[in-house]
N, C-alpha and C. Protein backbone atom coordinates (compact mmCIF):
# COMPACT_ATOMS: atom_id res chain seq x y z
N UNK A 1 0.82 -1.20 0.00
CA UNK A 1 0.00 0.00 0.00
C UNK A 1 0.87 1.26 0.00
N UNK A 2 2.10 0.98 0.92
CA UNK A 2 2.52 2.22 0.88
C UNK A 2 3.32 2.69 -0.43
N UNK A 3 3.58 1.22 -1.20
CA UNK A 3 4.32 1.69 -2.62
C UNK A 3 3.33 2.58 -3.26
N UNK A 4 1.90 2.80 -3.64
CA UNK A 4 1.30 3.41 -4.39
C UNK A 4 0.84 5.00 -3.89
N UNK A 5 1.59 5.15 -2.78
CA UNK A 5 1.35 6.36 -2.58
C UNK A 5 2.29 7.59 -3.18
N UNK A 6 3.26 7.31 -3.75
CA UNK A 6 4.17 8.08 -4.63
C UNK A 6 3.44 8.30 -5.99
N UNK A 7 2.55 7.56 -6.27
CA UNK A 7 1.41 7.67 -7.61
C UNK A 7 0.59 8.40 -8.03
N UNK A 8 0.14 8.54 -6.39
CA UNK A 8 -0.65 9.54 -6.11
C UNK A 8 -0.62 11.11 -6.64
N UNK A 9 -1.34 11.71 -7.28
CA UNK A 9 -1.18 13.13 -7.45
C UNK A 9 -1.69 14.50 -6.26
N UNK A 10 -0.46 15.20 -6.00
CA UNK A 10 -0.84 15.83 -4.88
C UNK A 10 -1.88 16.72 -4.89
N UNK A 11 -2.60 17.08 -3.80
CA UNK A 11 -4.02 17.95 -4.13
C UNK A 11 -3.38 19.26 -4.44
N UNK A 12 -3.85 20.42 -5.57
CA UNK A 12 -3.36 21.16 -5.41
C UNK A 12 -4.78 22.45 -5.57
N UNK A 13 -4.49 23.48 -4.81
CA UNK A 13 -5.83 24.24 -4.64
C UNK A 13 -5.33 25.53 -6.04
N UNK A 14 -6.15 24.75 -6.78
CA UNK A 14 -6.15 26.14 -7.68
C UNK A 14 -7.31 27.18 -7.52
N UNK A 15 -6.68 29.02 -7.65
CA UNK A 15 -7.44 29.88 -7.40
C UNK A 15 -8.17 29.94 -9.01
N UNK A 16 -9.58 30.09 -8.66
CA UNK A 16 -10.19 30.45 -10.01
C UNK A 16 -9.75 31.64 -10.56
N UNK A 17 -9.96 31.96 -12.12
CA UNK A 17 -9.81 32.97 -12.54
C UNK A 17 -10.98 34.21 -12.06
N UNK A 18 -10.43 34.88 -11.88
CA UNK A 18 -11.94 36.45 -11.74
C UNK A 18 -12.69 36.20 -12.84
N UNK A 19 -12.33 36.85 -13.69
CA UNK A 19 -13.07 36.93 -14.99
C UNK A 19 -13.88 35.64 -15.27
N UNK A 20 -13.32 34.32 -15.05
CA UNK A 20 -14.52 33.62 -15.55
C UNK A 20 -15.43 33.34 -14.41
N UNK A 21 -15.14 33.37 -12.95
CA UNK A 21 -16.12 33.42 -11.72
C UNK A 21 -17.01 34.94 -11.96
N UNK A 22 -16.16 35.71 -12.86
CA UNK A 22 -17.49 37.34 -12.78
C UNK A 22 -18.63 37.05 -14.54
N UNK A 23 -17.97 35.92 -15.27
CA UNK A 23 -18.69 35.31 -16.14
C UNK A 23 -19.90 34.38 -15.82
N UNK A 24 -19.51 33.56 -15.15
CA UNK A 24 -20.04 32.75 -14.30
C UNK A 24 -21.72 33.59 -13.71
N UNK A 25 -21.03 34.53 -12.84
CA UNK A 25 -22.31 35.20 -12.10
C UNK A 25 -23.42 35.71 -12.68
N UNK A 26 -22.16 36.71 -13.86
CA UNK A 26 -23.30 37.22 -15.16
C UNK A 26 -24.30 36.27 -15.51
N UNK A 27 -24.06 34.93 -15.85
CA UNK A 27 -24.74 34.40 -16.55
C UNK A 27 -25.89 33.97 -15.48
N UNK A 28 -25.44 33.35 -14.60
CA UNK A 28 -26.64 32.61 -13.59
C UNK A 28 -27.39 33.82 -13.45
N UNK A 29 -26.79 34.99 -13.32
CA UNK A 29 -28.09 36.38 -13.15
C UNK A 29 -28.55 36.34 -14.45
N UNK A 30 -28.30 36.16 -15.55
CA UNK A 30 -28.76 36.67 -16.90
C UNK A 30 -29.85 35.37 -16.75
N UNK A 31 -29.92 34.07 -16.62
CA UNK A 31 -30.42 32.83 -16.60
C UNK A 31 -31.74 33.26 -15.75
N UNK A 32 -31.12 33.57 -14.34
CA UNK A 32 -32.45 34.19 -13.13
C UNK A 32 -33.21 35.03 -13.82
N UNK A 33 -32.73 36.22 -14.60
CA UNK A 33 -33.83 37.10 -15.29
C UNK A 33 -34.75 36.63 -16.14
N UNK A 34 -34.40 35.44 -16.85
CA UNK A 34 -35.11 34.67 -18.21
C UNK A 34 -35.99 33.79 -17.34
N UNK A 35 -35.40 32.81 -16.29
CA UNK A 35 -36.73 32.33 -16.00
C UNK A 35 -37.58 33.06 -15.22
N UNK A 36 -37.12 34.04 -14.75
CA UNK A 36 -38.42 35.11 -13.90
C UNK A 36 -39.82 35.89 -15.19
N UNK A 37 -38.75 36.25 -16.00
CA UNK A 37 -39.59 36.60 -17.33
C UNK A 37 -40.54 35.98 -18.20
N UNK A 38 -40.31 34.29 -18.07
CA UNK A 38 -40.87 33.14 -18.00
C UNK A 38 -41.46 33.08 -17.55
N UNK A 39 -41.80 32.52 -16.49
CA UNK A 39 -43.28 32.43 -15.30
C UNK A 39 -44.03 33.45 -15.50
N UNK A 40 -43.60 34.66 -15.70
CA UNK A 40 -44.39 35.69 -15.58
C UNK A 40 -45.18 35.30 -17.28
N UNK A 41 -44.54 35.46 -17.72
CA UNK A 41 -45.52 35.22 -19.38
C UNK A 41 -46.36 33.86 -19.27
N UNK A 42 -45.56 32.38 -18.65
CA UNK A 42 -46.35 31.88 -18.63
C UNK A 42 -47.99 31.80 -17.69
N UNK A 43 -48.23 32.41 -16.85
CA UNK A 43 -49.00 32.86 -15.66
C UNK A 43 -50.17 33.71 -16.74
N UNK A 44 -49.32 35.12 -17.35
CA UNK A 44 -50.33 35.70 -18.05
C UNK A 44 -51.10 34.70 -18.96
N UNK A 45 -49.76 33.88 -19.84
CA UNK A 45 -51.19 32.93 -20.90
C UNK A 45 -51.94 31.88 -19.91
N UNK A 46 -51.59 31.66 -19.35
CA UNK A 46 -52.41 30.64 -18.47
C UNK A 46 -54.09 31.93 -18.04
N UNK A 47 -53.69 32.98 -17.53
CA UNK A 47 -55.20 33.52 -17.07
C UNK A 47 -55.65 33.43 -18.38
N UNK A 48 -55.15 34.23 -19.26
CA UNK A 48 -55.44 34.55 -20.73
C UNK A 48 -56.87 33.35 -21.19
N UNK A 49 -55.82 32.08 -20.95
CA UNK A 49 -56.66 30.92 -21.46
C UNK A 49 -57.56 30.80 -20.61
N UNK A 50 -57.63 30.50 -19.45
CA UNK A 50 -58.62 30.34 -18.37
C UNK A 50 -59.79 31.04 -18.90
N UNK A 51 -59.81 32.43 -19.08
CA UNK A 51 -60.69 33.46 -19.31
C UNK A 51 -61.67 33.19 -20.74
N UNK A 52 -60.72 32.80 -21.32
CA UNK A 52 -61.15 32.32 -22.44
C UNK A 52 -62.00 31.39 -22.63
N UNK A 53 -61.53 30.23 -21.95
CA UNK A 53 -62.29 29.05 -21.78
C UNK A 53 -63.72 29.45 -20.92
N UNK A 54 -63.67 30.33 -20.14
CA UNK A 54 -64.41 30.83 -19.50
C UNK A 54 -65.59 31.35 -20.38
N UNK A 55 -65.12 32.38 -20.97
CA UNK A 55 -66.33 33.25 -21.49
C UNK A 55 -66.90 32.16 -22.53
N UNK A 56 -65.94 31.54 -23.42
CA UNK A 56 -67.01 30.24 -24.02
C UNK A 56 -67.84 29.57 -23.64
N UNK A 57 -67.47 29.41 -22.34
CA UNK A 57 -68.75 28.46 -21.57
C UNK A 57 -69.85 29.37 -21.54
N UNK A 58 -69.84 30.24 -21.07
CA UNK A 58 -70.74 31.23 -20.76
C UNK A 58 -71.52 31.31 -22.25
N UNK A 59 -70.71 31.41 -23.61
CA UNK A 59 -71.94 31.87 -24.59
C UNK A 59 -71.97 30.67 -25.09
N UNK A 60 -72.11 29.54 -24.60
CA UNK A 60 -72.35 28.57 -24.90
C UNK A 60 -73.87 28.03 -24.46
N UNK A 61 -73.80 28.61 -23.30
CA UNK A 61 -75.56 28.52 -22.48
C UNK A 61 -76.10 29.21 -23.15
């Protein structure tokens, strides 16, 4: 066992780059804005339809 520990590769802590951790952020915020913008549109067509379906019933009687 102890022969294979020279094999081993040592841990080494690499610092991220800025720029791609301030890429990184951009995007998960750019991502957060799209699906917030999402729900919201989907919510409106959802009443949209509801309403719809709605008033058909109604001139349907």
């Amino acid at each position: 066992m102890r022969l294979l520990s020279w094999w081993r590769l040592p841990k080494v802590q690499v610092n991220p780059d800025p720029e791609i951790e301030k890429e990184k952020r951009d995007r998960k915020a750019e991502l957060a804005q799209a699906v917030v913008k999402f729900e919201r549109r989907r919510d409106r067509v959802q009443r949209i339809a509801e309403e719809a379906v709605t008033s058909m019933q109604r001139g349907g009687r």
